[in-house]
C-alpha atoms as a PDB file:
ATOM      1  CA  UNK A   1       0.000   0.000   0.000  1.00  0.00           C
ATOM      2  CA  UNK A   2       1.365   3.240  -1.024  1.00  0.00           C
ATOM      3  CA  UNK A   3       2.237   5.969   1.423  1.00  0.00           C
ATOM      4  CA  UNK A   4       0.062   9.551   1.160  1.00  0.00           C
ATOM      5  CA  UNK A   5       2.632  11.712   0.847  1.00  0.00           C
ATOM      6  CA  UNK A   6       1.712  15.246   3.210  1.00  0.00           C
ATOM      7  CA  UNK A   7       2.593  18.308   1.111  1.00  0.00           C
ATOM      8  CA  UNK A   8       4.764  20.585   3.226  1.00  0.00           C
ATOM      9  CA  UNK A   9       3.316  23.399   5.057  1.00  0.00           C
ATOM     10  CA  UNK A  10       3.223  26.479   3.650  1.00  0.00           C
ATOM     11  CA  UNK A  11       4.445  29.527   5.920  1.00  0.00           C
ATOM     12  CA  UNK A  12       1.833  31.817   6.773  1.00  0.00           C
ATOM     13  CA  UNK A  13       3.484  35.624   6.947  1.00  0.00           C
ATOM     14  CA  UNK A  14       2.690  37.965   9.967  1.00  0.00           C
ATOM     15  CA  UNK A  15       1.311  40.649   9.887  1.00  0.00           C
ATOM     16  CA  UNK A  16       3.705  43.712  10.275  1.00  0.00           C
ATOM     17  CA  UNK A  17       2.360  45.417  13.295  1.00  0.00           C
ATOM     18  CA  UNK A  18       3.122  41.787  15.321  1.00  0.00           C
ATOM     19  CA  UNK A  19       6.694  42.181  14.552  1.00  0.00           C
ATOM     20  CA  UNK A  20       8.747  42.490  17.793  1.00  0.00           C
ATOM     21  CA  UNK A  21      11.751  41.768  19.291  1.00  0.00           C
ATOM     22  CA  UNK A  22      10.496  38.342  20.283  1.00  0.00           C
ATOM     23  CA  UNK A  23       8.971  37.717  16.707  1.00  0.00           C
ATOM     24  CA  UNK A  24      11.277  39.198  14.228  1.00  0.00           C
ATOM     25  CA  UNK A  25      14.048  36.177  14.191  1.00  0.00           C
ATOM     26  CA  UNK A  26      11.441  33.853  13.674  1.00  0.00           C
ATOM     27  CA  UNK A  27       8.335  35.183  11.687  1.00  0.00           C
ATOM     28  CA  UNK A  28       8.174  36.282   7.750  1.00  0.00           C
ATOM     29  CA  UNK A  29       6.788  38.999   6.621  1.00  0.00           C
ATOM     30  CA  UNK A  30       5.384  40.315   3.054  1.00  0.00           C
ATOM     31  CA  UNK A  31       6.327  43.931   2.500  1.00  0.00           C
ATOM     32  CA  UNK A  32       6.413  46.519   0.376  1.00  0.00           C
ATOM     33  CA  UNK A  33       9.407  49.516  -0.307  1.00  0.00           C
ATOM     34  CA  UNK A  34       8.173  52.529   0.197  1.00  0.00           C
ATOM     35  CA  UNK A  35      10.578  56.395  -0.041  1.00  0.00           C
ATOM     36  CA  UNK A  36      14.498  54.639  -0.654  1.00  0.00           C
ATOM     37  CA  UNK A  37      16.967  57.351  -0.686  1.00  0.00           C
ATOM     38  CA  UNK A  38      20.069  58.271   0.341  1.00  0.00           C
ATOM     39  CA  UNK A  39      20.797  60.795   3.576  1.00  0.00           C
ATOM     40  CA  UNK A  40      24.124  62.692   3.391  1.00  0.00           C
ATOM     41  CA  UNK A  41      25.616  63.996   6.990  1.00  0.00           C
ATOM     42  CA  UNK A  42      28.073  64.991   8.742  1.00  0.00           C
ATOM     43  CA  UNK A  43      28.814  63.999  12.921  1.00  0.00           C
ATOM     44  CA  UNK A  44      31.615  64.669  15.121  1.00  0.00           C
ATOM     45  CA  UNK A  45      33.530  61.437  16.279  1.00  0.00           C
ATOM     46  CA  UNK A  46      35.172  60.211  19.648  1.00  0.00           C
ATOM     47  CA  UNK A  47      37.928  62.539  18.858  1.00  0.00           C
ATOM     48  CA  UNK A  48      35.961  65.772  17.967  1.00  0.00           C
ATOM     49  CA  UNK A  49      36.720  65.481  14.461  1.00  0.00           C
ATOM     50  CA  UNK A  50      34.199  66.095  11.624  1.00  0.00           C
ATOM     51  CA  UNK A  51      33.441  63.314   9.190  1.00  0.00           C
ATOM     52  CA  UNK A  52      30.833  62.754   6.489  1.00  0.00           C
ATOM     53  CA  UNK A  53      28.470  59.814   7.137  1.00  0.00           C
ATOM     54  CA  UNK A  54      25.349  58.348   5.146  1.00  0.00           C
ATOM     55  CA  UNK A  55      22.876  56.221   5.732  1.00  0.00           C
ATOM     56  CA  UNK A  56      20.048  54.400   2.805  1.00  0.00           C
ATOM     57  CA  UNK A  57      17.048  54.253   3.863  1.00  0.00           C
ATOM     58  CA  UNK A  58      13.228  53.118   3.112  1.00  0.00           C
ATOM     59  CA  UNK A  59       9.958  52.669   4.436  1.00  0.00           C
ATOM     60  CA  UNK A  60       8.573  48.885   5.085  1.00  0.00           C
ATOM     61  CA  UNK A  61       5.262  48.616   4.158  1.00  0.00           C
ATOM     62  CA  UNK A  62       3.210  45.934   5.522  1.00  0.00           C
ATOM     63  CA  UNK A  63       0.923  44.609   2.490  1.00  0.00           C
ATOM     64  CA  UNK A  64      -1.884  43.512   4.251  1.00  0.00           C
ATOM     65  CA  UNK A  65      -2.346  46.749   5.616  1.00  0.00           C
ATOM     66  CA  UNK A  66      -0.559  49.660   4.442  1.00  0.00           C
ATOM     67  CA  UNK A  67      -0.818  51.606   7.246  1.00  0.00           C
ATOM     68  CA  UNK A  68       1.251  49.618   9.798  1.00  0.00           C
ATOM     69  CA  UNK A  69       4.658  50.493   8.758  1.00  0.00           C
ATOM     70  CA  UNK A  70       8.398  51.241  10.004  1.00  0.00           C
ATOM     71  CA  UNK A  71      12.289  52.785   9.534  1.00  0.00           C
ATOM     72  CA  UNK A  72      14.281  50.626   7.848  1.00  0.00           C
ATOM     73  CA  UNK A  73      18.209  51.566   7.025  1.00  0.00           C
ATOM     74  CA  UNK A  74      21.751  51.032   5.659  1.00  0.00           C
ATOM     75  CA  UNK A  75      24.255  52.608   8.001  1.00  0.00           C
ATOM     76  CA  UNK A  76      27.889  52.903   5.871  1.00  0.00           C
ATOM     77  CA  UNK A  77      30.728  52.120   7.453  1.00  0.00           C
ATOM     78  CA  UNK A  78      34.050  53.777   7.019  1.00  0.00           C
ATOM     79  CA  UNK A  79      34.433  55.133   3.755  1.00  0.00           C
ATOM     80  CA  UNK A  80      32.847  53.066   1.217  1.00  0.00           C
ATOM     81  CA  UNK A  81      29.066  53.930  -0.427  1.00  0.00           C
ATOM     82  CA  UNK A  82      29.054  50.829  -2.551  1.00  0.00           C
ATOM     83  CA  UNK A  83      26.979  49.026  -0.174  1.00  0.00           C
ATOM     84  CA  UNK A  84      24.414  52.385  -0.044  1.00  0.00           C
ATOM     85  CA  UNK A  85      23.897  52.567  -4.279  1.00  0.00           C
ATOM     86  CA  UNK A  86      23.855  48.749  -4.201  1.00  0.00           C
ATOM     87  CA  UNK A  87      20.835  48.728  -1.611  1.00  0.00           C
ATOM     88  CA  UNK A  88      19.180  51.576  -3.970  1.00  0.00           C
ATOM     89  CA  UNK A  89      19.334  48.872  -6.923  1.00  0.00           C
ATOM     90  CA  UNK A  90      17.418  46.333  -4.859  1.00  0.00           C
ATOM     91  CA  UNK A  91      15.430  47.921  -2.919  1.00  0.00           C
ATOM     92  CA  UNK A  92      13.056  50.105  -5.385  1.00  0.00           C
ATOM     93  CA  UNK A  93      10.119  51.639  -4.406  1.00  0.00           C
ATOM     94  CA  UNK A  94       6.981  49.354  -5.137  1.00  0.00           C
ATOM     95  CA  UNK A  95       8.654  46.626  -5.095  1.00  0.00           C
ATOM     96  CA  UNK A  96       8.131  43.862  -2.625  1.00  0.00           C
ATOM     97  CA  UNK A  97       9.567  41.168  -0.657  1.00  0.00           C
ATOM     98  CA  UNK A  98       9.134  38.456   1.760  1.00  0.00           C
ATOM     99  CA  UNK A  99      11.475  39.753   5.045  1.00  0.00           C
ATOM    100  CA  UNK A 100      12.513  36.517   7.670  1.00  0.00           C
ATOM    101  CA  UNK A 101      15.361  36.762  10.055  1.00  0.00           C
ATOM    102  CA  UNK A 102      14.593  40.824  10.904  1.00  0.00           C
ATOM    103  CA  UNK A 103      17.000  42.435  13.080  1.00  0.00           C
ATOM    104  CA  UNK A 104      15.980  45.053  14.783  1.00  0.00           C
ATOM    105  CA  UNK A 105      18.253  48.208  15.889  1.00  0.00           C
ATOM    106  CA  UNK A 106      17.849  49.293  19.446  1.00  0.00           C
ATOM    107  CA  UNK A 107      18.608  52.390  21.348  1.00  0.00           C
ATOM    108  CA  UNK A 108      16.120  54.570  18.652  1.00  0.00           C
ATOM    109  CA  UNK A 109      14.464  57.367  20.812  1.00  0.00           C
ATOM    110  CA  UNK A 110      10.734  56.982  20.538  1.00  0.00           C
ATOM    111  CA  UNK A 111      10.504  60.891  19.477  1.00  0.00           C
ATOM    112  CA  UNK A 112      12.770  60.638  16.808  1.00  0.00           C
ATOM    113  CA  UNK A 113      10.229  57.613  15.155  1.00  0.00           C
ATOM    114  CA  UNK A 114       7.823  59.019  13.017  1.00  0.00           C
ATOM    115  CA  UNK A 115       6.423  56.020  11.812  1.00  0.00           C
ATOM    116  CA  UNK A 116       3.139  53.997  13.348  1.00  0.00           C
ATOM    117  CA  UNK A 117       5.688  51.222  14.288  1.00  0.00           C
ATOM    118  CA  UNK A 118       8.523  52.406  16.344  1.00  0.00           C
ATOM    119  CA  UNK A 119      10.608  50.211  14.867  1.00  0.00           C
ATOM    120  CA  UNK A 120      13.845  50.952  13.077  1.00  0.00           C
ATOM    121  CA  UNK A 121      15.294  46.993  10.497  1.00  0.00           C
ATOM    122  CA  UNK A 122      18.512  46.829  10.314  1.00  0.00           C
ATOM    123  CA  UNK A 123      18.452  45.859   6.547  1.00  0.00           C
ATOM    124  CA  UNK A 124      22.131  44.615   6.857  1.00  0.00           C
ATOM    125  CA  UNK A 125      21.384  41.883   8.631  1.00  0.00           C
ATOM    126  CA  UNK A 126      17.591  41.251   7.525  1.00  0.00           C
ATOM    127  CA  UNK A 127      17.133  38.632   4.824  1.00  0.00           C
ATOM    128  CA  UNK A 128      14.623  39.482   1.811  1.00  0.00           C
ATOM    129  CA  UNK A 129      13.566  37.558  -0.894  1.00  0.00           C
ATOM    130  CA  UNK A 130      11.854  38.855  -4.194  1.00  0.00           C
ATOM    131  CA  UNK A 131       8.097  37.985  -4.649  1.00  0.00           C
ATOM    132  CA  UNK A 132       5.804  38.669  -7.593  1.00  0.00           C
ATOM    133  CA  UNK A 133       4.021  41.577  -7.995  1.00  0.00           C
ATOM    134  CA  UNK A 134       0.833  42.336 -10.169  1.00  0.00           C
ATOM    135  CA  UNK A 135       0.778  44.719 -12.838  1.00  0.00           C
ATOM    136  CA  UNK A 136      -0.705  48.116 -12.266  1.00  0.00           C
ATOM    137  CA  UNK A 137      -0.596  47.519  -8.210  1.00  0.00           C
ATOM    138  CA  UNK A 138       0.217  49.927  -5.946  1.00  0.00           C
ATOM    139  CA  UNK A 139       1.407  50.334  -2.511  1.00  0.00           C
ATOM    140  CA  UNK A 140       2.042  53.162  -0.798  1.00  0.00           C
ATOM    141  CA  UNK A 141       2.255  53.958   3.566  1.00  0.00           C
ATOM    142  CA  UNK A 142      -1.124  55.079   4.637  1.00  0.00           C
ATOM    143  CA  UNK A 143      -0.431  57.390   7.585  1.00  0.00           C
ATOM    144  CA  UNK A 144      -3.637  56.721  10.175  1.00  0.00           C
ATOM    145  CA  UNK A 145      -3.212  59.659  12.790  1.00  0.00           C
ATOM    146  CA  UNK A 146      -5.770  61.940  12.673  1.00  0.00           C
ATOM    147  CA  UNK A 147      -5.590  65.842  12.840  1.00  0.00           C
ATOM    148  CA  UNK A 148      -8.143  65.213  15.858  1.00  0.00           C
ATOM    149  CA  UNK A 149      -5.537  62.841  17.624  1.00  0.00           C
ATOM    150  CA  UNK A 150      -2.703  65.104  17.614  1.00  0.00           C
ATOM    151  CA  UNK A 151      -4.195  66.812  20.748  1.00  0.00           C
ATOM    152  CA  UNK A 152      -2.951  64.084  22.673  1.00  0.00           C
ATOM    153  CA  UNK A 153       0.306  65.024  22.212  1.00  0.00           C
ATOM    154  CA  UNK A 154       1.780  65.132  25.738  1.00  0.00           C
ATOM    155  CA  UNK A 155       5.852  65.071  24.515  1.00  0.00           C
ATOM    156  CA  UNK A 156       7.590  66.353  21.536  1.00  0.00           C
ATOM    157  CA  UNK A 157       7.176  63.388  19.117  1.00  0.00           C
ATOM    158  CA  UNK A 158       7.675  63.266  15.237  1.00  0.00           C
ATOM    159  CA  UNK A 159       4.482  61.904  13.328  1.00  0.00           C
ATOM    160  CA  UNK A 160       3.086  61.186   9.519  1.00  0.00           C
ATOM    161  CA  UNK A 161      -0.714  62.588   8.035  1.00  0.00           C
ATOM    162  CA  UNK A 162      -2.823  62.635   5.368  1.00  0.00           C
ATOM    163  CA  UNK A 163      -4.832  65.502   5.115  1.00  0.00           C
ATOM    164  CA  UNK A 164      -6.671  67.832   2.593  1.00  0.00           C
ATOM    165  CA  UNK A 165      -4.672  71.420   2.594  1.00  0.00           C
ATOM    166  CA  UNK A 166      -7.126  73.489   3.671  1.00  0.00           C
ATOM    167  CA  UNK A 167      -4.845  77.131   3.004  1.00  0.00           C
ATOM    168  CA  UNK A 168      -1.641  78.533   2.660  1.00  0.00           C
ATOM    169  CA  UNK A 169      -1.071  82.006   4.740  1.00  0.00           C
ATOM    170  CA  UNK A 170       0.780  84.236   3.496  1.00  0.00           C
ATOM    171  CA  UNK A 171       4.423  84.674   3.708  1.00  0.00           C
ATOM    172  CA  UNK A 172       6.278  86.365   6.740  1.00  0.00           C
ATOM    173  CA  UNK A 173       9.605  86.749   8.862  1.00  0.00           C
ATOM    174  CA  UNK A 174      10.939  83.423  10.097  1.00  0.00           C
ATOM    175  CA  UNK A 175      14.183  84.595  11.891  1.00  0.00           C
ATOM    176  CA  UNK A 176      17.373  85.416  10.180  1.00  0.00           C
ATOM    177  CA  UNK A 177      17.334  84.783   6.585  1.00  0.00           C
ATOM    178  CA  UNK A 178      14.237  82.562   6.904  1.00  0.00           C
ATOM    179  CA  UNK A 179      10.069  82.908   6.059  1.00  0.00           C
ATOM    180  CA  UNK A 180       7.609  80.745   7.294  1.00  0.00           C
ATOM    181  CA  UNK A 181       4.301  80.255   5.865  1.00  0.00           C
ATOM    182  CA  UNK A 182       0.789  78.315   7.392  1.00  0.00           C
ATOM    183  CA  UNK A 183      -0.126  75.649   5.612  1.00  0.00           C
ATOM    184  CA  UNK A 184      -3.294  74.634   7.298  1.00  0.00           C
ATOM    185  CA  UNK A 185      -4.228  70.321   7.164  1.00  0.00           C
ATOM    186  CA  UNK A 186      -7.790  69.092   7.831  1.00  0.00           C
ATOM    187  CA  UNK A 187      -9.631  65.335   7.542  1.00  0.00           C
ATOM    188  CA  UNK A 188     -12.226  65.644   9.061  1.00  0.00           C
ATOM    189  CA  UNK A 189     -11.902  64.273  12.682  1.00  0.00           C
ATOM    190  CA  UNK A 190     -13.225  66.351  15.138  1.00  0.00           C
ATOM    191  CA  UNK A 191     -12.743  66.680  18.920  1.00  0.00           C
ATOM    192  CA  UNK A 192     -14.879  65.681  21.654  1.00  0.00           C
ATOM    193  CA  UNK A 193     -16.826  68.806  21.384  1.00  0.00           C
ATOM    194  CA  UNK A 194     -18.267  68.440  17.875  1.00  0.00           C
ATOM    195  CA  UNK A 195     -15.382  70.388  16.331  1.00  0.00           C
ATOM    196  CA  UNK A 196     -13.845  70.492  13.583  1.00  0.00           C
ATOM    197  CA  UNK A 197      -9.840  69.984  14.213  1.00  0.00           C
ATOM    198  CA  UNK A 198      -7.548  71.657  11.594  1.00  0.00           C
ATOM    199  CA  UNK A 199      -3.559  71.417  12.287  1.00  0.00           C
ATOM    200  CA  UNK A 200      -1.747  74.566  11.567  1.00  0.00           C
ATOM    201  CA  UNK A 201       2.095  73.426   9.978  1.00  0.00           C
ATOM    202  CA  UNK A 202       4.478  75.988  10.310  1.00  0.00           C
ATOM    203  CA  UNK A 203       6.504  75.502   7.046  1.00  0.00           C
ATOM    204  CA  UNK A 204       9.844  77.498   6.828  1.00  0.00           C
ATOM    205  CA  UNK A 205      12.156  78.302   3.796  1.00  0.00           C
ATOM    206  CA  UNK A 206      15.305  79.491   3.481  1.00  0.00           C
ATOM    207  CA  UNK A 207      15.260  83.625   1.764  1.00  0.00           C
ATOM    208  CA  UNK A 208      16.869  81.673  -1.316  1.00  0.00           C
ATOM    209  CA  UNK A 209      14.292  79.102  -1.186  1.00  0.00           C
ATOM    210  CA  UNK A 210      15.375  75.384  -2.192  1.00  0.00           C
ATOM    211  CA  UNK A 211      14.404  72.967  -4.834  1.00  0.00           C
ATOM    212  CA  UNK A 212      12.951  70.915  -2.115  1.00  0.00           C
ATOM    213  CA  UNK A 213      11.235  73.522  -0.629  1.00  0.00           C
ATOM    214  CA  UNK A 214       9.915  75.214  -3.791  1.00  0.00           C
ATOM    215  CA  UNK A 215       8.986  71.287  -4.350  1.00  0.00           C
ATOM    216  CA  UNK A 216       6.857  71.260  -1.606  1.00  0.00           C
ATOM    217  CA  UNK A 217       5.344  74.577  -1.724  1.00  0.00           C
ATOM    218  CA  UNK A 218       4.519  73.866  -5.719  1.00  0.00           C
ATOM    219  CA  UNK A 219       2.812  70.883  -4.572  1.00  0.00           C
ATOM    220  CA  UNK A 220       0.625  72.147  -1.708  1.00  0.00           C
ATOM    221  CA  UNK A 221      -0.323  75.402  -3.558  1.00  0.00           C
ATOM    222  CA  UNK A 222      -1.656  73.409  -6.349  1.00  0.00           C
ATOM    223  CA  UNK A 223      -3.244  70.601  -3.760  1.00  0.00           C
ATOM    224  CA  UNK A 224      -4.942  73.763  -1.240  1.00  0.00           C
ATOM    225  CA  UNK A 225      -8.897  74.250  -1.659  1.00  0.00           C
ATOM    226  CA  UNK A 226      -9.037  70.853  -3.571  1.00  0.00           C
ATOM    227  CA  UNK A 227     -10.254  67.209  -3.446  1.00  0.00           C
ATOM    228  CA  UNK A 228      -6.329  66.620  -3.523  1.00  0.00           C
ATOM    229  CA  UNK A 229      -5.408  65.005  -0.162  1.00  0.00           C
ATOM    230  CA  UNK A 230      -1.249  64.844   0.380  1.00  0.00           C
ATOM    231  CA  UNK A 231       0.566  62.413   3.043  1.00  0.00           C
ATOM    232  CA  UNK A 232       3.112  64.252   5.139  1.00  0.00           C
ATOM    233  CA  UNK A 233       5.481  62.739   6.947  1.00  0.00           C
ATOM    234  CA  UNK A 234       8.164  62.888   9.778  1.00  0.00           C
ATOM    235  CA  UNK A 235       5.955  66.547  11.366  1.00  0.00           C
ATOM    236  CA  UNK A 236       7.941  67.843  14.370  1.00  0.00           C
ATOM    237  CA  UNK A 237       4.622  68.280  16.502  1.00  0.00           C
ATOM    238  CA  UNK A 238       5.085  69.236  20.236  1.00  0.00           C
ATOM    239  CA  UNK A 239       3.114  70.648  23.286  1.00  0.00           C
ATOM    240  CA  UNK A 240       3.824  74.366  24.143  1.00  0.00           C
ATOM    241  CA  UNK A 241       2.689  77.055  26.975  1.00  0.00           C
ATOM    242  CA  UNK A 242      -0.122  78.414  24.677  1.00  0.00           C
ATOM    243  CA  UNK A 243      -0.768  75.554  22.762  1.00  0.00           C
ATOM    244  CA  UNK A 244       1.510  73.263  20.260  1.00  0.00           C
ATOM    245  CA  UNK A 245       4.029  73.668  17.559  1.00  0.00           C
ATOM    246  CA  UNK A 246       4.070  71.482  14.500  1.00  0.00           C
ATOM    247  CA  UNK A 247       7.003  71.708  11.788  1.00  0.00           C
ATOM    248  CA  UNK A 248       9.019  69.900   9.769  1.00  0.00           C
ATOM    249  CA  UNK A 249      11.623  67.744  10.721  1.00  0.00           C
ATOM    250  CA  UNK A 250      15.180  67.674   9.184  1.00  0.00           C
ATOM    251  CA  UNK A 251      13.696  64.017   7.867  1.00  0.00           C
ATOM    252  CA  UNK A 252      10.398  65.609   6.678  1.00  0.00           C
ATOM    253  CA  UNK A 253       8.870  64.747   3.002  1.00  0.00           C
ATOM    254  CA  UNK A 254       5.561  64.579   1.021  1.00  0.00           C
ATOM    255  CA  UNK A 255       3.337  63.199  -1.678  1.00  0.00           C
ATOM    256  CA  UNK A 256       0.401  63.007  -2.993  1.00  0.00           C
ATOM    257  CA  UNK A 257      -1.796  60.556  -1.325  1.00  0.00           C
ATOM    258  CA  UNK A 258      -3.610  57.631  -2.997  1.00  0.00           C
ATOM    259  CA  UNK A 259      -5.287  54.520  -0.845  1.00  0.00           C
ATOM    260  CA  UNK A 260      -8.812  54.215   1.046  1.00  0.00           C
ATOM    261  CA  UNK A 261      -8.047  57.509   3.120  1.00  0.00           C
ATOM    262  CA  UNK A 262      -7.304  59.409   0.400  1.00  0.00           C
ATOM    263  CA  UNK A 263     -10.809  58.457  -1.185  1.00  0.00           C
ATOM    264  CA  UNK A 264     -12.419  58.880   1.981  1.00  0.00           C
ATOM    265  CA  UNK A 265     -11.007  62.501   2.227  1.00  0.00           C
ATOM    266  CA  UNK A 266     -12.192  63.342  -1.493  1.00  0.00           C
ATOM    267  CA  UNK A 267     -15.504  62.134  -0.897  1.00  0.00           C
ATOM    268  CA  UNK A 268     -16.113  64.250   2.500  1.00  0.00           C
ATOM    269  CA  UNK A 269     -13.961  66.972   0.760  1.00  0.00           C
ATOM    270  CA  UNK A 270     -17.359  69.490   0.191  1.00  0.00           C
ATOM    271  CA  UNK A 271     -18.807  68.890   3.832  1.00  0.00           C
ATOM    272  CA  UNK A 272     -15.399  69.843   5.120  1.00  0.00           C
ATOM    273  CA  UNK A 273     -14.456  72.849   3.366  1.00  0.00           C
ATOM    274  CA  UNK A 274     -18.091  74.071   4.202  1.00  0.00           C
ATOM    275  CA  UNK A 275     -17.330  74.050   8.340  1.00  0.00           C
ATOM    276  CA  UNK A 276     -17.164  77.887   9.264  1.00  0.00           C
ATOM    277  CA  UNK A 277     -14.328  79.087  11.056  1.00  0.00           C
ATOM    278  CA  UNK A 278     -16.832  79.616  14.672  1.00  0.00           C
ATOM    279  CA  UNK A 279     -16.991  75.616  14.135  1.00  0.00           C
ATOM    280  CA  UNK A 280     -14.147  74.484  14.148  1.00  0.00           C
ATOM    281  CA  UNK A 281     -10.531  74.434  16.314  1.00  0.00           C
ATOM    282  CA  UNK A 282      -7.245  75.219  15.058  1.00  0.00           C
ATOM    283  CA  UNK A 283      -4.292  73.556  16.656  1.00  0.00           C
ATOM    284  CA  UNK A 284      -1.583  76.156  16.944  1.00  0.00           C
ATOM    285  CA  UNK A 285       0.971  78.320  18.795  1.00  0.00           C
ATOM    286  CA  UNK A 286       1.519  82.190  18.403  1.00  0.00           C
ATOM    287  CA  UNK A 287       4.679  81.935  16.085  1.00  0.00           C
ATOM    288  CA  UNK A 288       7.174  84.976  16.578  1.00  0.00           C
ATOM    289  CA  UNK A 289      10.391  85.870  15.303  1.00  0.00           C
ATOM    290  CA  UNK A 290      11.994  86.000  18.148  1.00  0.00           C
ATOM    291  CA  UNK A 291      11.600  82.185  18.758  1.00  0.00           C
ATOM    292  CA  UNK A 292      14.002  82.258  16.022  1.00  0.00           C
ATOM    293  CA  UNK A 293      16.474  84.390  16.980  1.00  0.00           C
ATOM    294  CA  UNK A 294      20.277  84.340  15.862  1.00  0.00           C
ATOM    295  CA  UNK A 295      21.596  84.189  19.727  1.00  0.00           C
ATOM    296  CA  UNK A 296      25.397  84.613  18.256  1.00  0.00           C
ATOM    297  CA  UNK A 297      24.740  88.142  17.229  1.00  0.00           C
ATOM    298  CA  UNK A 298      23.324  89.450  20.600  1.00  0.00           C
ATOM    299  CA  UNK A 299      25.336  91.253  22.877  1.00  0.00           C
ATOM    300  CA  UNK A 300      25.965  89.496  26.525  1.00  0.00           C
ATOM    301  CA  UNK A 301      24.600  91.014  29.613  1.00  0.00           C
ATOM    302  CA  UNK A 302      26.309  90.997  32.878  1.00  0.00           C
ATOM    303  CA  UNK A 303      24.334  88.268  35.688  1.00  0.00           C
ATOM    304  CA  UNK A 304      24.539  88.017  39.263  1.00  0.00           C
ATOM    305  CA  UNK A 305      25.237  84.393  38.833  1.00  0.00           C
ATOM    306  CA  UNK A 306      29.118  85.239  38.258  1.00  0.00           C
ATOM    307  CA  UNK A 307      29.220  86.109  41.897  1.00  0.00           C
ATOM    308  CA  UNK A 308      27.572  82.799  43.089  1.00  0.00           C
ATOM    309  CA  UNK A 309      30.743  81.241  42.730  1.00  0.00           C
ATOM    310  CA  UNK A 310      32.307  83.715  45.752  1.00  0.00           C
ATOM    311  CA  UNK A 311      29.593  81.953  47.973  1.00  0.00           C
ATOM    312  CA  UNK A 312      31.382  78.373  47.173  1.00  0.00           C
ATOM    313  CA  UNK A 313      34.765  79.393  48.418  1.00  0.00           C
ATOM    314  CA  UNK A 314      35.177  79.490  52.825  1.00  0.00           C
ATOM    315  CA  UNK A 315      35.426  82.172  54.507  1.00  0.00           C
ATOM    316  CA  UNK A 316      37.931  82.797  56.622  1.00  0.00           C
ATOM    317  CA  UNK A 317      35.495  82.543  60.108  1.00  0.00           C
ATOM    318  CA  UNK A 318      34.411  79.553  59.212  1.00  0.00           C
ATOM    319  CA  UNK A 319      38.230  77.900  58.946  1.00  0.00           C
ATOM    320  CA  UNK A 320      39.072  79.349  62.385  1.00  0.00           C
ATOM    321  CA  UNK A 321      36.063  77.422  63.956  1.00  0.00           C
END
C-alpha cells in the first residue's frame, strides 16, 4: 500500500504590526518599499573630528495593511558607499519582498520615530527575498493619525498625516534669513466637542528658497482648496505654553496621497471645506520671530550668577572654627 505523501506546510506571513523583538528572528513577513533614498551627513567622532556619514534608507510597508509600517536603514561604514547605491538597486520603491530573520536596531528614541511602528530593520542583517508583484498595483504607507488625535500630544514626538490642505497664509519673517508660511491640514476628525480639528504646519524656507522647498510649496499650492489630499510625513509636533508647535523635521517629506483615506477625504472633501471658522478648532501656537532668533549676534549682559561662585569658596570665620 502506497504511502500519502503530506505536502509541506506552507508559511503563513505575519502581519507587520506583530513584529517584535520576540517575533522578528522567527516570523516572515510580506512587505512593500516605500521612499528609498540616500541621507548625506556629517557627525563629530570620539575625537571631535568632523566626518561625512550616510545612511540608505526606506519605508517597510506591511501589504496587508498599508498603514502599519516602520524605519528601515543602511548605516555605511568607514568610507565606502558601494553598499548604499547597491541597496538603492534592490530595494526600489513598489517593489516587494518576503522579510525573515529581521534584526531590529535598538537604542532609537521613541521621538525621533515618526512612523506607526517604532521600529527601526537593520536591513544589513535582515534577509529578503523577491516575490511577484501584479501589474498596475500599488502600494504606498497610509499614515492613520488623525488631525483630531494630535491633541494628545503630551511630549515632543515626530508623526506622519494625510490631510486635505485646507490654506496657505501668506508669507512672513521666520528669523534670520528665513520665512515661514501656514499651511493649514484638515480630515475631518473632530474633537470631543463636535469640532472640527484643523492642524496649523508651520513651514519654513530658506530667503533663497530650495528645490525641495519650492517642491513642496509647488505641490501644496496646487493641492490647497481641492479634493487633492497629500501624506506628510516625519511633522515635528510638540506641546507648548499656549498651545503646540508642529514643523518639519530635518527628515520631513511629502506626496500626494492615494489609498482608502485618500478616497475617503475626497468624498467628504465638500462637507469639510463648508465648516465655518466659529466651528471648528485650530491647533496652533503664536509663532514669533523672536523664537528664532540668531543668539550669536546678541550682545551678553552681565548676571549676578558670576558672583555665586564667591559663595562656594570658605570664609575665613568659618576655617578658624
Amino acid at each position: 500500500m502506497a504511502l500519502k505523501q503530506e505536502m509541506p506546510k506552507q508559511e503563513v506571513p505575519f502581519s507587520l504590526a506583530e513584529l517584535n523583538q520576540r517575533s522578528a528572528p522567527l516570523a516572515t513577513f510580506d512587505i512593500g518599499i516605500g521612499y528609498p533614498r540616500i541621507d548625506d551627513y556629517e557627525y563629530n567622532d570620539k575625537a571631535n573630528q568632523k566626518k561625512k556619514g550616510a545612511t540608505f534608507r526606506c519605508i517597510i510597508v506591511c501589504l496587508q495593511n498599508n498603514q502599519h509600517y516602520a524605519t528601515a536603514e543602511l548605516t555605511m561604514r568607514g568610507t565606502s558607499r558601494r553598499p548604499l547605491e547597491d541597496a538603492v538597486k534592490k530595494f526600489k520603491a513598489g517593489l516587494r519582498f518576503r522579510m525573515n530573520g529581521t534584526r531590529l536596531k535598538g537604542n532609537n528614541k521613541q521621538e525621533f520615530l515618526h512612523t506607526p511602528l517604532k521600529l527601526v530593520i537593520d536591513l544589513a542583517a535582515t534577509k529578503f527575498d523577491p516575490i511577484l508583484q501584479r501589474d498596475g498595483e500599488h502600494l504606498a504607507a497610509e499614515p492613520p493619525m488623525t488631525t483630531a488625535q494630535c491633541r494628545a500630544l503630551r511630549s515632543p514626538q515626530r508623526f506622519d498625516i494625510t490631510a486635505l490642505i485646507d490654506s496657505i497664509g501668506d508669507t512672513r519673517p521666520g528669523g534670520p534669513n528665513r520665512d515661514v508660511r501656514d499651511v493649514i491640514l484638515v480630515d475631518g476628525s473632530k474633537d470631543s466637542s463636535g469640532k472640527l480639528v484643523e492642524v496649523k504646519l508651520s513651514y519654513f524656507t530658506s530667503t533663497t528658497t530650495t528645490e525641495a522647498e519650492a517642491g513642496f510649496l509647488d505641490l501644496v499650492t496646487k493641492a490647497s482648496g481641492t479634493k487633492r489630499a497629500i501624506s506628510l510625513f516625519a511633522i515635528q509636533g510638540k506641546p507648548t505654553e499656549d498651545g503646540y508647535n508642529f514643523s518639519p523635521s530635518k527628515d520631513f517629506f511629502v506626496f500626494e496621497a492615494s489609498g482608502p483615506k485618500a478616497k475617503d477625504l475626497t468624498d467628504i472633501y465638500q462637507q469639510v471645506a463648508l465648516v465655518p471658522k466659529s466651528e471648528r478648532v485650530t491647533l496652533q501656537s503664536s509663532f514669533t520671530p523672536q523664537e528664532r532668533r540668531d543668539w550669536s549676534q546678541e550682545q551678553g549682559i552681565q548676571v549676578f550668577s558670576l558672583h555665586l561662585k564667591d559663595l562656594l569658596r570658605p570664609n575665613r570665620s568659618s576655617r578658624d572654627r
